[in-house]
C-alpha atoms as a PDB file:
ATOM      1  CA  UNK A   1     -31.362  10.612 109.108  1.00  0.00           C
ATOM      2  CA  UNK A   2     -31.549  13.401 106.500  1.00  0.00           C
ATOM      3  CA  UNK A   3     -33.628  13.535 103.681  1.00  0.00           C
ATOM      4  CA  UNK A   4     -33.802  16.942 102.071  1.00  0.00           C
ATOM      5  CA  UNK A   5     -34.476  15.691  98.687  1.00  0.00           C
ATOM      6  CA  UNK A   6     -37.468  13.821 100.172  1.00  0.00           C
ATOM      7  CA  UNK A   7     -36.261  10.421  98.485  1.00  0.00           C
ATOM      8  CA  UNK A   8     -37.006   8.508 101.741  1.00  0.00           C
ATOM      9  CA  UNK A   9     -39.870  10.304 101.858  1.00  0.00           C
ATOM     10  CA  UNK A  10     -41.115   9.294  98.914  1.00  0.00           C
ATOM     11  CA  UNK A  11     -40.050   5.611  99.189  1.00  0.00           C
ATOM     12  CA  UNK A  12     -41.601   5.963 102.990  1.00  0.00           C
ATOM     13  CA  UNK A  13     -45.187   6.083 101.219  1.00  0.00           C
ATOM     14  CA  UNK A  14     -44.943   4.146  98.842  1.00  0.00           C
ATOM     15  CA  UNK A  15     -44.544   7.156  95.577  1.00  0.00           C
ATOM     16  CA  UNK A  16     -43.287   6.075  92.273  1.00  0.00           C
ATOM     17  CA  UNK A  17     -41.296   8.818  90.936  1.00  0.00           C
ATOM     18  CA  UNK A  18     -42.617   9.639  87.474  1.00  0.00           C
ATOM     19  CA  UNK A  19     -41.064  11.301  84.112  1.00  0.00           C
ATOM     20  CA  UNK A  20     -40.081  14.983  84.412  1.00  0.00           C
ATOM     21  CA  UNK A  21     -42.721  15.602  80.836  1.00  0.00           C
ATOM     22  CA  UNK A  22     -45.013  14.242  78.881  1.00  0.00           C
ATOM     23  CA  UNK A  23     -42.782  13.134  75.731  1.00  0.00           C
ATOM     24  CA  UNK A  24     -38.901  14.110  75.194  1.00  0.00           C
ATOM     25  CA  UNK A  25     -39.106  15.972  72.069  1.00  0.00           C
ATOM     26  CA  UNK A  26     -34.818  15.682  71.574  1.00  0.00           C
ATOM     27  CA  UNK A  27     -32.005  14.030  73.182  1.00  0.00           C
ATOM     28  CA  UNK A  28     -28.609  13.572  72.923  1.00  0.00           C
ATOM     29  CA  UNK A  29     -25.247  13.543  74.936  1.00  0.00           C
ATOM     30  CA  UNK A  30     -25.839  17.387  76.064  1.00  0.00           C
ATOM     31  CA  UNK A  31     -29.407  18.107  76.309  1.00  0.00           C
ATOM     32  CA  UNK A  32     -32.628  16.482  76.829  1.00  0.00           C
ATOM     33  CA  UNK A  33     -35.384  18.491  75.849  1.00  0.00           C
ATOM     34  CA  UNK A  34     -39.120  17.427  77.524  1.00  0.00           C
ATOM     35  CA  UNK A  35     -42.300  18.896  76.435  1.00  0.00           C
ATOM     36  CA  UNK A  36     -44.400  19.653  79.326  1.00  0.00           C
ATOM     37  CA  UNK A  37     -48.592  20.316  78.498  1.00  0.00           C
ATOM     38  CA  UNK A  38     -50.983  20.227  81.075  1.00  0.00           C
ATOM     39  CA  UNK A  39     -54.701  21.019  80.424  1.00  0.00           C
ATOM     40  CA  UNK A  40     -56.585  23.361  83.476  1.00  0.00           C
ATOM     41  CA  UNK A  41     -56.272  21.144  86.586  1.00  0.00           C
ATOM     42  CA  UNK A  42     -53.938  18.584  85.633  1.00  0.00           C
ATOM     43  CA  UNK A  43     -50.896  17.410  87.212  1.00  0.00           C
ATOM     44  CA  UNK A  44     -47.382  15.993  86.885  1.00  0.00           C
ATOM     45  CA  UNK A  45     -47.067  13.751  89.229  1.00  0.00           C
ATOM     46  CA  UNK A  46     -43.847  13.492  91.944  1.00  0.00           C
ATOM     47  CA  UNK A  47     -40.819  13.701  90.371  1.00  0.00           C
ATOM     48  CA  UNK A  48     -36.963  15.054  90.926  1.00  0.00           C
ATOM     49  CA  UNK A  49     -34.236  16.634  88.212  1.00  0.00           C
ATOM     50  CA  UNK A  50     -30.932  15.241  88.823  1.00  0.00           C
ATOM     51  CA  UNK A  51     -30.002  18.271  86.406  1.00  0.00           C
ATOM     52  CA  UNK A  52     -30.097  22.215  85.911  1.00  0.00           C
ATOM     53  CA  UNK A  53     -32.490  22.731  83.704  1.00  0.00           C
ATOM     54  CA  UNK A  54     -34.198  25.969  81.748  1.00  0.00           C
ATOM     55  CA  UNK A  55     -38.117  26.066  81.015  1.00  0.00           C
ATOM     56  CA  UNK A  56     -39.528  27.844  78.132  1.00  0.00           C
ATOM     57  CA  UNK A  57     -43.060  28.854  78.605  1.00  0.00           C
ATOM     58  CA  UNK A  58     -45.079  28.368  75.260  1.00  0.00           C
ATOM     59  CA  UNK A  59     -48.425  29.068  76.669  1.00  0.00           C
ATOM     60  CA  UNK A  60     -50.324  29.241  79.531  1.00  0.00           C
ATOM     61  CA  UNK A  61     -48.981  30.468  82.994  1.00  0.00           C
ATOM     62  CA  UNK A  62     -50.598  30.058  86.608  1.00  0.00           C
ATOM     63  CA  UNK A  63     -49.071  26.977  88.175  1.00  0.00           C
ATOM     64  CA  UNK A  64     -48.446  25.029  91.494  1.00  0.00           C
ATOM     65  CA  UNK A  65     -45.536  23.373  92.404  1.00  0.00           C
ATOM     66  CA  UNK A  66     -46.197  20.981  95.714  1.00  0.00           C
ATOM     67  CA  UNK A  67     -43.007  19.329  97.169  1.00  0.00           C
ATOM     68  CA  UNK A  68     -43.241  15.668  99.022  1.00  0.00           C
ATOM     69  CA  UNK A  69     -43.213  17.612 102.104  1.00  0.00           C
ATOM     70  CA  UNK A  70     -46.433  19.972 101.984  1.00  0.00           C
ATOM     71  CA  UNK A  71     -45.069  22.894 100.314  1.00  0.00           C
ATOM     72  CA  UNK A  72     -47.049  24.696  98.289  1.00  0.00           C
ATOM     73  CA  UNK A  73     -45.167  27.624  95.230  1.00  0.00           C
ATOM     74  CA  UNK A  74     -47.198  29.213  92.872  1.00  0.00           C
ATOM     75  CA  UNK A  75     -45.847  30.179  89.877  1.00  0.00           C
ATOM     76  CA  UNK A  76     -46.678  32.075  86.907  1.00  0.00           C
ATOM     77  CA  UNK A  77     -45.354  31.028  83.648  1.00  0.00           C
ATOM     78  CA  UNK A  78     -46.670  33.456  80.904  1.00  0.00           C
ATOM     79  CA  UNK A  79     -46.082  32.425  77.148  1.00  0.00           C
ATOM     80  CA  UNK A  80     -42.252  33.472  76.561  1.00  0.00           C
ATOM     81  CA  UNK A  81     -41.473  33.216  79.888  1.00  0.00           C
ATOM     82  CA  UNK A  82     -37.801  31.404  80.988  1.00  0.00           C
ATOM     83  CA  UNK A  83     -36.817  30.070  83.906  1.00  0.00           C
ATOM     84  CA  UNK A  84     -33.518  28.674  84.955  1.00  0.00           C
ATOM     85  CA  UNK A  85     -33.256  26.110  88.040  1.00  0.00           C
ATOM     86  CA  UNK A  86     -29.611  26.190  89.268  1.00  0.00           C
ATOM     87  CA  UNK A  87     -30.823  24.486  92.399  1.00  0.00           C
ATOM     88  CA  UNK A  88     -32.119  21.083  93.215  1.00  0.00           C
ATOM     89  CA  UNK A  89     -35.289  21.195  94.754  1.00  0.00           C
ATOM     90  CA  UNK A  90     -37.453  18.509  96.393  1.00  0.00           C
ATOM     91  CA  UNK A  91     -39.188  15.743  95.083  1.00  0.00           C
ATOM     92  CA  UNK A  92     -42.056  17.731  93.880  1.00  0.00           C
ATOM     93  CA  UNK A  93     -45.228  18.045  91.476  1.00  0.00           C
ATOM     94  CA  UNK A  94     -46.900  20.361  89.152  1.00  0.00           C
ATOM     95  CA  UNK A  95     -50.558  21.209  88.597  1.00  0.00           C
ATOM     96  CA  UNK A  96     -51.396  23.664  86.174  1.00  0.00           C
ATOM     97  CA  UNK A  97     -53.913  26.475  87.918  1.00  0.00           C
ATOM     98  CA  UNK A  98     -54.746  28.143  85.151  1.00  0.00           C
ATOM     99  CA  UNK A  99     -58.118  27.763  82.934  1.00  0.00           C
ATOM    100  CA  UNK A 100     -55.805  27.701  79.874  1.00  0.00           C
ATOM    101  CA  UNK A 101     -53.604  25.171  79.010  1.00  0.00           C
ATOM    102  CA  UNK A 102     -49.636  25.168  80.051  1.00  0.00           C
ATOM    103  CA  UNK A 103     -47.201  24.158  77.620  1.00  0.00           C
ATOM    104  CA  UNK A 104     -43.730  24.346  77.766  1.00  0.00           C
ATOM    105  CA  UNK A 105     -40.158  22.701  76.952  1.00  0.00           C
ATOM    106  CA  UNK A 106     -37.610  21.814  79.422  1.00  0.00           C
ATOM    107  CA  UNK A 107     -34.277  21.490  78.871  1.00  0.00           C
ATOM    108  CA  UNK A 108     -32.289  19.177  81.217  1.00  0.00           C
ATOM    109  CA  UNK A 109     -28.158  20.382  81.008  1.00  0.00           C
ATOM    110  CA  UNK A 110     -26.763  16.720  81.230  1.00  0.00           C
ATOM    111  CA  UNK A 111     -23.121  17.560  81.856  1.00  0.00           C
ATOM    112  CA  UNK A 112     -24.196  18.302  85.467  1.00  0.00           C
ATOM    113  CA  UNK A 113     -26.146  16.055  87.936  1.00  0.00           C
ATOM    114  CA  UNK A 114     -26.761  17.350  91.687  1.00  0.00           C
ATOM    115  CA  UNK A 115     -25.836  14.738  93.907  1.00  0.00           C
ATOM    116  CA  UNK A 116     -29.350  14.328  95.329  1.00  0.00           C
ATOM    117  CA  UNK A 117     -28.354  10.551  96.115  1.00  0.00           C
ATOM    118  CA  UNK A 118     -25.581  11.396  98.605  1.00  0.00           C
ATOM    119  CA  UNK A 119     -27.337  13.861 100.191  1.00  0.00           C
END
């Protein structure tokens, strides 16, 4: 059985998915816009976007990204940096490796969900 989303995975050991951020900051039937702020060390714990979705670095930069299956991305997320995920990846987490704090906004495009279920 296929599980590229890591779903089963996830459900296999027993991981609650958690919120994308720490607080939505706006919402409506478009949009919904988290803030993300991690302090040195911290992490977001597993989670998946059903959604495309643009980050806008407000501070910070050095990050990991660790998927339910092992893999390890660093990133680096400079203030004014922007990313746009087109893609859905894994059910993943992300621990800021920086000795700065990371703060950001994330904006989830709501007219399109990835059909992560079906896969």
């Amino acid at each position: 059985m296929s599980d590229p989303y890591g779903l089963k995975e996830a459900e296999r050991r027993g991981v609650k998915l958690r919120e994308i951020g720490h607080r939505i900051v706006m919402e409506n039937e478009h949009v919904r816009i988290w803030e993300i702020n991690l302090e040195p060390g911290e992490t977001i714990g597993f989670h998946i976007h059903y959604h495309p979705y643009i980050i806008f670095s407000l501070g910070g930069g050095e990050n990991e990204i660790e998927t339910i299956f092992g893999d390890r991305i660093m990133t680096n997320e400079p203030l004014g940096h922007t990313v746009f995920m087109e893609v859905a990846r894994p059910v993943h987490r992300l621990t800021n490796r920086a000795k700065v704090p990371y703060l950001s906004r994330l904006v989830e495009l709501k007219h399109i969900t990835w059909p992560i279920e079906s896969a």
